[in-house]
C-alpha atoms as a PDB file:
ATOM      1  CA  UNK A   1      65.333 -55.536 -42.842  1.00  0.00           C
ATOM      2  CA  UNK A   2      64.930 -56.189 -38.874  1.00  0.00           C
ATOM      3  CA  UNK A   3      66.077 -52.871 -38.120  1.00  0.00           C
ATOM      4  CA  UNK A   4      62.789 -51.151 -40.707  1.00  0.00           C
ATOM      5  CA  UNK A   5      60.636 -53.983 -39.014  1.00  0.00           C
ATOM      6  CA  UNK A   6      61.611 -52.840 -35.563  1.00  0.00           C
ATOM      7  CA  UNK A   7      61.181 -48.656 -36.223  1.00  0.00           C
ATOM      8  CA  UNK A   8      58.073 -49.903 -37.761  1.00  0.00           C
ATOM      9  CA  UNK A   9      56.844 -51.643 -34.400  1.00  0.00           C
ATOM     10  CA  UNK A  10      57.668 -48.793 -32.069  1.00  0.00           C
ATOM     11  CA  UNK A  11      55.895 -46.248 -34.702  1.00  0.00           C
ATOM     12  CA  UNK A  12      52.774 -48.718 -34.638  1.00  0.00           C
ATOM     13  CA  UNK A  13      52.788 -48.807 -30.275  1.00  0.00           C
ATOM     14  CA  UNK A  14      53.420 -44.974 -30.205  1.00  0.00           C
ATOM     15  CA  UNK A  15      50.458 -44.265 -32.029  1.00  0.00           C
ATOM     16  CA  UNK A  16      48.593 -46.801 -29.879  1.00  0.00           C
ATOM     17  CA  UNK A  17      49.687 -44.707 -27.052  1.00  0.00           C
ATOM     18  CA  UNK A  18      48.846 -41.166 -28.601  1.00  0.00           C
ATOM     19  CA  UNK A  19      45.351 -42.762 -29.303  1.00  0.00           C
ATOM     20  CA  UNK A  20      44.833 -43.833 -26.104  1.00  0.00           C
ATOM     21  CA  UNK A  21      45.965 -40.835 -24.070  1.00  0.00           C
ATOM     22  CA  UNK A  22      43.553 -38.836 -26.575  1.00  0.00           C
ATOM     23  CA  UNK A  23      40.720 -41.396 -25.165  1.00  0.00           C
ATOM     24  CA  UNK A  24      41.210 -41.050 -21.702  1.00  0.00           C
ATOM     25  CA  UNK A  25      40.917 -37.668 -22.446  1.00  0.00           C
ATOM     26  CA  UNK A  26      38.438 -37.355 -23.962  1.00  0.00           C
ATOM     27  CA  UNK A  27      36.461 -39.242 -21.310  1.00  0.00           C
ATOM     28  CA  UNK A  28      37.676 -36.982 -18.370  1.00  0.00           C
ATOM     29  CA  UNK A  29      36.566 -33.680 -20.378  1.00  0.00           C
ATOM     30  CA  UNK A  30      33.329 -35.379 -20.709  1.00  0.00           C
ATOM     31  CA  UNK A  31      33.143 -36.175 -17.207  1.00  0.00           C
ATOM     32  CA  UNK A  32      34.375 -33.391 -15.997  1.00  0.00           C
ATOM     33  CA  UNK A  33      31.575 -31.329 -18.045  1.00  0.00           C
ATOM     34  CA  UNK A  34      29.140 -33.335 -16.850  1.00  0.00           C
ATOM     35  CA  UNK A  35      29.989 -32.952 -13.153  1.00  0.00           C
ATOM     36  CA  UNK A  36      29.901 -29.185 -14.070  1.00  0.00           C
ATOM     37  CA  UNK A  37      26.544 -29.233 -15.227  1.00  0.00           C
ATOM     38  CA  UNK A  38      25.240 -31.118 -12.446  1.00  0.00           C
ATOM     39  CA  UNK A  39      26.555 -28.396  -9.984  1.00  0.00           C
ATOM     40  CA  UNK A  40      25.013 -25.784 -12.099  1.00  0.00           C
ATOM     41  CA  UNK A  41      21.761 -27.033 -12.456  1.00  0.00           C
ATOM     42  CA  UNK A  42      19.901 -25.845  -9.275  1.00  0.00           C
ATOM     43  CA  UNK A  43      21.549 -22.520 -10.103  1.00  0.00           C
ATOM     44  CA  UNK A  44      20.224 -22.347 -13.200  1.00  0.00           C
ATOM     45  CA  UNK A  45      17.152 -23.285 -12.129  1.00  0.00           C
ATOM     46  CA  UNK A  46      17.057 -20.550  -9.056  1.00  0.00           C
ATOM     47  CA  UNK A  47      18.412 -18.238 -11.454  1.00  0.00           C
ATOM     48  CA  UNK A  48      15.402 -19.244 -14.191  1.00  0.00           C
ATOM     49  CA  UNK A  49      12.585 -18.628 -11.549  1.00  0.00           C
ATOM     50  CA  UNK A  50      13.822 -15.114 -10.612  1.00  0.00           C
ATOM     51  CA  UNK A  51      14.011 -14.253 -14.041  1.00  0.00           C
ATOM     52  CA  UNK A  52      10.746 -15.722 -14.704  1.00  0.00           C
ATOM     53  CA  UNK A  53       7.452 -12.952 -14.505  1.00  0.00           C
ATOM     54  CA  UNK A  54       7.734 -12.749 -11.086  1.00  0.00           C
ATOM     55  CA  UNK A  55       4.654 -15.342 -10.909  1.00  0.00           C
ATOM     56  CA  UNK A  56       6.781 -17.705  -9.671  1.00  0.00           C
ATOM     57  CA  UNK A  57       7.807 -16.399  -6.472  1.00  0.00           C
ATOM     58  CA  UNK A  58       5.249 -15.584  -3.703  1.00  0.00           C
ATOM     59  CA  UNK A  59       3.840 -12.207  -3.717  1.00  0.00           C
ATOM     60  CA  UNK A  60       3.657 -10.289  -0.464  1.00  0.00           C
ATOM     61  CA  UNK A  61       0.446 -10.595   1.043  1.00  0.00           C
ATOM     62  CA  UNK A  62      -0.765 -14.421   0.521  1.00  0.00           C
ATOM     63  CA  UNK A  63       0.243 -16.008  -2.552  1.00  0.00           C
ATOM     64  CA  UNK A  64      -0.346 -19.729  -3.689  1.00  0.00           C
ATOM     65  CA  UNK A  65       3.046 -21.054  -5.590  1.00  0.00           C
ATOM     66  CA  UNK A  66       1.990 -19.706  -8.793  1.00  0.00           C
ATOM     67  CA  UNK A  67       2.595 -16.284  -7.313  1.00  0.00           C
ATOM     68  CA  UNK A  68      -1.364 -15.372  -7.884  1.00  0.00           C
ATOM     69  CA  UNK A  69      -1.951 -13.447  -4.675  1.00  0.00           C
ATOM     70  CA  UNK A  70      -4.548 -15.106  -2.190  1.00  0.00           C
ATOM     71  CA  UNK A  71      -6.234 -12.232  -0.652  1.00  0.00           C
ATOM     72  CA  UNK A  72      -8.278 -13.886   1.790  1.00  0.00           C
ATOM     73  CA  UNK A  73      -4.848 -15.356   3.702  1.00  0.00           C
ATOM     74  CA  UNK A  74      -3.120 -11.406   3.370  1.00  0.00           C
ATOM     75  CA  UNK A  75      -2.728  -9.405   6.573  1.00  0.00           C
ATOM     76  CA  UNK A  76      -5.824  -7.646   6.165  1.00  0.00           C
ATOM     77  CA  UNK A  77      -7.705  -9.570   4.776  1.00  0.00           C
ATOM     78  CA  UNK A  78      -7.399 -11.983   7.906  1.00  0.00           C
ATOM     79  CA  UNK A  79      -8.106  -9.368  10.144  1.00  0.00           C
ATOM     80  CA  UNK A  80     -11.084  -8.705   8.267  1.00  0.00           C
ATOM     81  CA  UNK A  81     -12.257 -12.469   8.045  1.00  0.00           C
ATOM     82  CA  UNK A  82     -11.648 -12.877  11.832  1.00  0.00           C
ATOM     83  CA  UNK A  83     -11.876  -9.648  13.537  1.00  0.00           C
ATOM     84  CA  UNK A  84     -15.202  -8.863  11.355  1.00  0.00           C
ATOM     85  CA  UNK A  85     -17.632  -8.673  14.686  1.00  0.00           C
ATOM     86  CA  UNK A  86     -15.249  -7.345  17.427  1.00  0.00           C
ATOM     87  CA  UNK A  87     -14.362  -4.751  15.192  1.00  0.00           C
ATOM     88  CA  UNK A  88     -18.361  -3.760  14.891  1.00  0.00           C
ATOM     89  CA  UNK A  89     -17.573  -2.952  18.638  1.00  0.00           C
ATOM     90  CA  UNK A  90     -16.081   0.679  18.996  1.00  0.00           C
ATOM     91  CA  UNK A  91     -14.968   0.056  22.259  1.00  0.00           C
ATOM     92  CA  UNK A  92     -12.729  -3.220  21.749  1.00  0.00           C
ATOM     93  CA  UNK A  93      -8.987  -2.180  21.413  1.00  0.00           C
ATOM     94  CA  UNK A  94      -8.966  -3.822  17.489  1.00  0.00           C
ATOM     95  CA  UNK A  95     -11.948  -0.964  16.689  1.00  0.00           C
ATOM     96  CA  UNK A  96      -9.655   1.914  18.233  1.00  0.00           C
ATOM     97  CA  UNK A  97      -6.552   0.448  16.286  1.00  0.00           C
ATOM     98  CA  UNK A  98      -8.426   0.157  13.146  1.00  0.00           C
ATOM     99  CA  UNK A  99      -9.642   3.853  13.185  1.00  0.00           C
ATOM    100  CA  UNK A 100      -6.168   5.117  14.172  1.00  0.00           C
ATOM    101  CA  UNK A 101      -4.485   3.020  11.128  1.00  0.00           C
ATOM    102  CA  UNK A 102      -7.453   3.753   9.000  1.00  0.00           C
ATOM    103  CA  UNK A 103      -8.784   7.022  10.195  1.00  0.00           C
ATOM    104  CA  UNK A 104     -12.355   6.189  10.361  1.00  0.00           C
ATOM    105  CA  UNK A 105     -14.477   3.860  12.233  1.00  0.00           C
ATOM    106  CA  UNK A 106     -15.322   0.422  10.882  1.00  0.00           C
ATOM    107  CA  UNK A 107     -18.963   0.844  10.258  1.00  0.00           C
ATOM    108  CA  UNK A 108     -18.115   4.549   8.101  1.00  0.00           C
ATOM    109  CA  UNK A 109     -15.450   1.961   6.592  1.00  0.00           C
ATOM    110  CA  UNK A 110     -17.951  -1.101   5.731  1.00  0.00           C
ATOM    111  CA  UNK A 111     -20.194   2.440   4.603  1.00  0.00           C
ATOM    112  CA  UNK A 112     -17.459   3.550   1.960  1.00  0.00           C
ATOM    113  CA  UNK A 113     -16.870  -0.290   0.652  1.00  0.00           C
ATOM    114  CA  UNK A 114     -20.689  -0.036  -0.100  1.00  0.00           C
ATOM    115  CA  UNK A 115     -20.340   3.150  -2.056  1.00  0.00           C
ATOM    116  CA  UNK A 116     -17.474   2.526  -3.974  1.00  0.00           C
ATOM    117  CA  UNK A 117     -18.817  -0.938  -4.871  1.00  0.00           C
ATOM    118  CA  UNK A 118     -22.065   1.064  -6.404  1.00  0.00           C
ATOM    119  CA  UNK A 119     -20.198   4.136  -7.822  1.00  0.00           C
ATOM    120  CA  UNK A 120     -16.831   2.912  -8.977  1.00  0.00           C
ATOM    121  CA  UNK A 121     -16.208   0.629 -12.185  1.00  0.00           C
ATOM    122  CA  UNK A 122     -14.384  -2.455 -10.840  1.00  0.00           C
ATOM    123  CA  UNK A 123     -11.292  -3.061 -13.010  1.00  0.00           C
ATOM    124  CA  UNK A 124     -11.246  -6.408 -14.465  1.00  0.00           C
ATOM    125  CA  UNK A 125      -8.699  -8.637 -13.123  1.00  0.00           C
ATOM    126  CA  UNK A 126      -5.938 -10.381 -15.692  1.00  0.00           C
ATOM    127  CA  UNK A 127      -6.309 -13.608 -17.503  1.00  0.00           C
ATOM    128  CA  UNK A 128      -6.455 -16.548 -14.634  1.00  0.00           C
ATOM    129  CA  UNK A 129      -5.913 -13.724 -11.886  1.00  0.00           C
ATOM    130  CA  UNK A 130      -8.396 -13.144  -9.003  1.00  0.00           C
ATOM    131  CA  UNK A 131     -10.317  -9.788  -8.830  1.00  0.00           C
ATOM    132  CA  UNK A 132      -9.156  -7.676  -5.987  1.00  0.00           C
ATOM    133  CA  UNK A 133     -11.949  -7.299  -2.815  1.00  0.00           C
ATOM    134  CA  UNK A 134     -13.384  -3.815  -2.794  1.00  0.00           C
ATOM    135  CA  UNK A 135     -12.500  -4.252   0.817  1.00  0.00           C
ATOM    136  CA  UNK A 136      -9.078  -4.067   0.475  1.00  0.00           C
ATOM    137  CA  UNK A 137      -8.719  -1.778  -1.810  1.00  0.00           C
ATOM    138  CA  UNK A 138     -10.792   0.896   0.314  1.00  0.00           C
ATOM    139  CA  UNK A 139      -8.553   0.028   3.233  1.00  0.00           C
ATOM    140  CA  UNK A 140      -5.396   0.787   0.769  1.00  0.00           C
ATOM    141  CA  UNK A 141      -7.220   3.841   0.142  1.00  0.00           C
ATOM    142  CA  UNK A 142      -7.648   4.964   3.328  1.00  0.00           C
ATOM    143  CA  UNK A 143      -3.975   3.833   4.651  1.00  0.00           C
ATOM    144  CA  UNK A 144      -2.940   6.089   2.011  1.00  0.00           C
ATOM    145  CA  UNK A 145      -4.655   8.941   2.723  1.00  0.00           C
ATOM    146  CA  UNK A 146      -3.979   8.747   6.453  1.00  0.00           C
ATOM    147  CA  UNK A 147      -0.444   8.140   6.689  1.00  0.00           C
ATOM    148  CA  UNK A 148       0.893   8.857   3.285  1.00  0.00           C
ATOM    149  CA  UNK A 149       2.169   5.594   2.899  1.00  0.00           C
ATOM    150  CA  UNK A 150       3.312   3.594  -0.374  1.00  0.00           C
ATOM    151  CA  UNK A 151       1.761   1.932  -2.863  1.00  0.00           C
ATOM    152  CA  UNK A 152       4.874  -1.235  -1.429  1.00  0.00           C
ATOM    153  CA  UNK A 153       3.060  -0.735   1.938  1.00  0.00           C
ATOM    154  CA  UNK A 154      -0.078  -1.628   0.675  1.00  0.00           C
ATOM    155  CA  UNK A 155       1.140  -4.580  -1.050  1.00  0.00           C
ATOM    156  CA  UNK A 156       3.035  -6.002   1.172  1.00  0.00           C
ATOM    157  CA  UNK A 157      -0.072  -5.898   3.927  1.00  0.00           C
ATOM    158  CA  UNK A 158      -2.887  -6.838   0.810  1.00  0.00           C
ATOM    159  CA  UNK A 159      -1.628  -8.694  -1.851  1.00  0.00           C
ATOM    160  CA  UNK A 160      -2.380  -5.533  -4.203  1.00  0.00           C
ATOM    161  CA  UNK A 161      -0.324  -4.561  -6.629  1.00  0.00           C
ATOM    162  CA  UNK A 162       1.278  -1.246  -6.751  1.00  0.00           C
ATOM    163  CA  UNK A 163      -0.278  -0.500 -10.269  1.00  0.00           C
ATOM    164  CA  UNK A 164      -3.486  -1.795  -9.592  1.00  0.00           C
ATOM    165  CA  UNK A 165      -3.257   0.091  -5.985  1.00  0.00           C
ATOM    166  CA  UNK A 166      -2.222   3.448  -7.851  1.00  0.00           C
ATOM    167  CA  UNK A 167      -4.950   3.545 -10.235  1.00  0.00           C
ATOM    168  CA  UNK A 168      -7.655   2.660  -8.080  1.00  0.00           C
ATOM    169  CA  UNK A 169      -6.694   5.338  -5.673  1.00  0.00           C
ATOM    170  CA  UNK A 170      -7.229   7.998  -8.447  1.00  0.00           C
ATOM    171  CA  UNK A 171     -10.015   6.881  -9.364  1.00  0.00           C
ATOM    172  CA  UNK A 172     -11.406   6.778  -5.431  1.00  0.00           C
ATOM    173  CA  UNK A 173     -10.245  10.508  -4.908  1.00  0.00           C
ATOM    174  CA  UNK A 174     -11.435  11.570  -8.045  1.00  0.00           C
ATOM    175  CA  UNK A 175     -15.143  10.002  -7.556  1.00  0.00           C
ATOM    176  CA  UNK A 176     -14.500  11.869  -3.929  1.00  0.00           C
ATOM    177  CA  UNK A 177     -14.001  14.541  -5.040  1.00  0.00           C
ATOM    178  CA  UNK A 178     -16.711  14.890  -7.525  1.00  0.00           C
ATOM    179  CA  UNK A 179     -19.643  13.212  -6.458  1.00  0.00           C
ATOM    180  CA  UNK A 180     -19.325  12.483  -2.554  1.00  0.00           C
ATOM    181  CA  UNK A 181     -17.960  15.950  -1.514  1.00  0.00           C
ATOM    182  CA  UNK A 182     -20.778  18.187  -2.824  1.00  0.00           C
ATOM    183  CA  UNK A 183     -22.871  15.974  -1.398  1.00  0.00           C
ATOM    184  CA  UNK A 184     -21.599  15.686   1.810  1.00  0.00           C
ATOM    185  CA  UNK A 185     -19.821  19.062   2.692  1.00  0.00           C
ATOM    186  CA  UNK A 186     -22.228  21.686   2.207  1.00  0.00           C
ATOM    187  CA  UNK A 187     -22.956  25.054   3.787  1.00  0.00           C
ATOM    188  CA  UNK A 188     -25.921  25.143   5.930  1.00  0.00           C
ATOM    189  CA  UNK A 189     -28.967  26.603   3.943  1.00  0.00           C
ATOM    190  CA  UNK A 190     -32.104  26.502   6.428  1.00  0.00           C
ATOM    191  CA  UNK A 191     -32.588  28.402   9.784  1.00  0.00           C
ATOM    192  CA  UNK A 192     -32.855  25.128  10.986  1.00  0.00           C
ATOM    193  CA  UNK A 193     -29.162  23.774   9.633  1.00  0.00           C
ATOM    194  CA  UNK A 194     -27.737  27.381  11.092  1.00  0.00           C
ATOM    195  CA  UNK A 195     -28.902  26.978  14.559  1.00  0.00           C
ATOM    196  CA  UNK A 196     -27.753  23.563  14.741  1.00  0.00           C
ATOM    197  CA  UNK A 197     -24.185  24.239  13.191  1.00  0.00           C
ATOM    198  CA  UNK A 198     -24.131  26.693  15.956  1.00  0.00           C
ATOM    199  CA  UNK A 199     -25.391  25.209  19.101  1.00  0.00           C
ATOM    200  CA  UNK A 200     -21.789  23.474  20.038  1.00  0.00           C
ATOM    201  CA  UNK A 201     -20.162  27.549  20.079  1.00  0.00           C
ATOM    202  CA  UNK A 202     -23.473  28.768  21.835  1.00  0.00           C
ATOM    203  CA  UNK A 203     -22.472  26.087  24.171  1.00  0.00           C
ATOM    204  CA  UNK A 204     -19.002  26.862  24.574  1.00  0.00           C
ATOM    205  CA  UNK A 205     -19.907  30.891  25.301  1.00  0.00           C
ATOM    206  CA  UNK A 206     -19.039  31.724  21.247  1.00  0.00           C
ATOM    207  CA  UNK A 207     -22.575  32.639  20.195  1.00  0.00           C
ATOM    208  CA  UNK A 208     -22.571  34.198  16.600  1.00  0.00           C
ATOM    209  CA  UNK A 209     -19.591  31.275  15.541  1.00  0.00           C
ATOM    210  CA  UNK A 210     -20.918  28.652  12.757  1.00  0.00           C
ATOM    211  CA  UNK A 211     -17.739  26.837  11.902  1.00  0.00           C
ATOM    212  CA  UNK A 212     -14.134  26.602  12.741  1.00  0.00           C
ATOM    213  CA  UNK A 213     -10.777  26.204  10.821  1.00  0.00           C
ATOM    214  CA  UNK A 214      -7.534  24.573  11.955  1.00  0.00           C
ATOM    215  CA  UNK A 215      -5.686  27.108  12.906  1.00  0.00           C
ATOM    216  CA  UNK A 216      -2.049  25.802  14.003  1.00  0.00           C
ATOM    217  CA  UNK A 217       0.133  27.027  11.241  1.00  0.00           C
ATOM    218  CA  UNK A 218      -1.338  30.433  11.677  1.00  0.00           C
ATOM    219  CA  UNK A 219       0.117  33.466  13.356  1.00  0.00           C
ATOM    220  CA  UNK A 220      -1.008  35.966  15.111  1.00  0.00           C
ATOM    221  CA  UNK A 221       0.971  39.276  15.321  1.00  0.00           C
ATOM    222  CA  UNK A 222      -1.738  41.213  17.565  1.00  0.00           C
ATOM    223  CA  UNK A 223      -2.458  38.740  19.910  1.00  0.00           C
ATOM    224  CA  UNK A 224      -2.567  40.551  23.365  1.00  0.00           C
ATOM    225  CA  UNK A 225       0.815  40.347  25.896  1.00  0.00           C
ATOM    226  CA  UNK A 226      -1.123  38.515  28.573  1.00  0.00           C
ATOM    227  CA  UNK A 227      -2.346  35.786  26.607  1.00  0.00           C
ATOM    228  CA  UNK A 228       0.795  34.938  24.442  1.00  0.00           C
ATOM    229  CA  UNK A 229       1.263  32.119  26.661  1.00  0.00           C
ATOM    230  CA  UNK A 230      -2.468  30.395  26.026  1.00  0.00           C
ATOM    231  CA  UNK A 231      -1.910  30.862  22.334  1.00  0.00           C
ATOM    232  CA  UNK A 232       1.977  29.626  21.853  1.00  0.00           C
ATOM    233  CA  UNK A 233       1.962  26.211  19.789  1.00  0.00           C
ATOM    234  CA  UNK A 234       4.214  24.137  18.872  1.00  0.00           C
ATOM    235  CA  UNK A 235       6.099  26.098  16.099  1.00  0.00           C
ATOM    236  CA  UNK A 236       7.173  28.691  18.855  1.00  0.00           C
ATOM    237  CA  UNK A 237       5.242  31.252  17.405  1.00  0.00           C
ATOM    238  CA  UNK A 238       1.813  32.724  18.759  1.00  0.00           C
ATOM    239  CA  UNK A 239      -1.340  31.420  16.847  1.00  0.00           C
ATOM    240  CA  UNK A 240      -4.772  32.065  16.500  1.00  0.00           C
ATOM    241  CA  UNK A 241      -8.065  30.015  16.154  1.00  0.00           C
ATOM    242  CA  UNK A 242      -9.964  32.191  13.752  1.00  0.00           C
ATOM    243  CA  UNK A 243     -13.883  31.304  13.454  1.00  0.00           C
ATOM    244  CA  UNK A 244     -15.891  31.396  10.833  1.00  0.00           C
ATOM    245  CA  UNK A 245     -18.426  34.165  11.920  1.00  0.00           C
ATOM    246  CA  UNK A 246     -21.562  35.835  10.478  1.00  0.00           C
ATOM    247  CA  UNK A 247     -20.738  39.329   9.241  1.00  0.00           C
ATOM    248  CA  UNK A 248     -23.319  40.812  11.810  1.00  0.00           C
ATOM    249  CA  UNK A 249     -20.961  39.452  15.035  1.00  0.00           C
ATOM    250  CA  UNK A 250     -17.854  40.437  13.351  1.00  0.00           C
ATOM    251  CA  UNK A 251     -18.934  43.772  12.830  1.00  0.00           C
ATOM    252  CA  UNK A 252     -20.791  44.108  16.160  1.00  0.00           C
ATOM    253  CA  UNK A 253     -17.400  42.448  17.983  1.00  0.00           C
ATOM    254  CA  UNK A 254     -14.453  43.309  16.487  1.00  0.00           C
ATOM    255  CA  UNK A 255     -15.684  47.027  14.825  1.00  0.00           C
END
């Protein structure tokens, strides 16, 4: 009878044990998962805002935290808030950088934002979203066209995005193109617009020549021994600066 009462008594305290090893088990796993997810947490949360819409992070340019660019602070647009009357000067050294990253003058610039402003349909700007300054988007325009740069360019130095940047520079070219070009480029048609597309080659000794064409990738196989040397550019081959003559001087110079 003692000897069932005593098996009894160690099978009650080993199951006390079990339990209890089972408990302080269970708390460490607990703890341990908590301490886990404490570490983790400003991972997640780094890894949750660069999988987010890309609002959250600051977009290139000027950007409040929201990620809804601030055009006004990007790197143009502060040089056109604070540079707006030295650049009106085409002397200062900002003017002559501003036409050699642009390719035109400010005032032909401020000229072209006026145009575009009239001609072009602005495209509406997204829900909560800004519109874009016809400002910058002419000076994407014309970065573009000058130095064949990227869409990413233009973004990074505006605020712009590429897709907005890509369609309104269609759209620029295409108005160009279409409505600016005949407008502006024109063959003379008066006595009056002749003589005065010729007076700079009457000046120069060409009299007859109207117009001239860039000539540099052109070569010229008959170009006389003795003035190879004058006419040698930069390809290594001789070339030629053909002008755009009236059929009566051609035929009375070169017949």
């Amino acid at each position: 009878m003692r000897d069932a009462i005593r098996a009894k008594k160690a099978e009650d305290e080993e199951d006390e044990f079990l339990l209890l090893n089972a408990a302080v088990a269970t708390v460490q796993a607990a703890a341990a998962a908590a301490a886990a997810a404490a570490a983790a947490a400003p991972a997640a949360a780094a890894l949750a805002a660069l999988e987010s819409d890309g609002r959250s992070n600051k977009r290139p340019g000027g950007s409040n935290t929201h990620g809804r660019p601030v055009y006004a602070d990007s790197t143009w647009g502060r040089m056109l808030r604070e540079q707006a009357e030295v650049l009106k000067d085409p002397n200062s050294t900002q003017a002559k950088l501003f036409r050699r990253r642009f390719r035109v003058p400010y005032p032909l610039f401020l000229l072209y934002v006026e145009w575009a402003t009239d001609e072009l349909e602005s495209m509406p700007p997204l829900a909560g979203w800004p519109p874009v300054p016809m400002t910058l988007k002419v000076l994407g325009v014309l970065r573009i066209l000058g130095t064949g740069c990227s869409t990413d360019a233009v973004l990074e130095l505006s605020g712009i995005s590429e897709s907005h940047m890509s369609k309104f520079f269609h759209q620029f070219c295409a108005w160009g193109h279409e409505k600016a070009f005949p407008v502006w480029v024109t063959w003379p048609k008066t006595t009056e617009d002749v003589a005065k597309a010729m007076g700079p080659y009457i000046a120069l000794g060409l009299d007859g020549a109207i117009g001239s064409t860039d000539a540099v990738h052109i070569a010229w196989g008959g170009c006389p021994t003795g003035c190879s040397i004058l006419h040698r550019g930069k390809e290594g081959y001789v070339i030629s600066l053909p002008l755009l003559l009236p059929p009566k001087f051609i035929s009375r110079k070169f017949s």
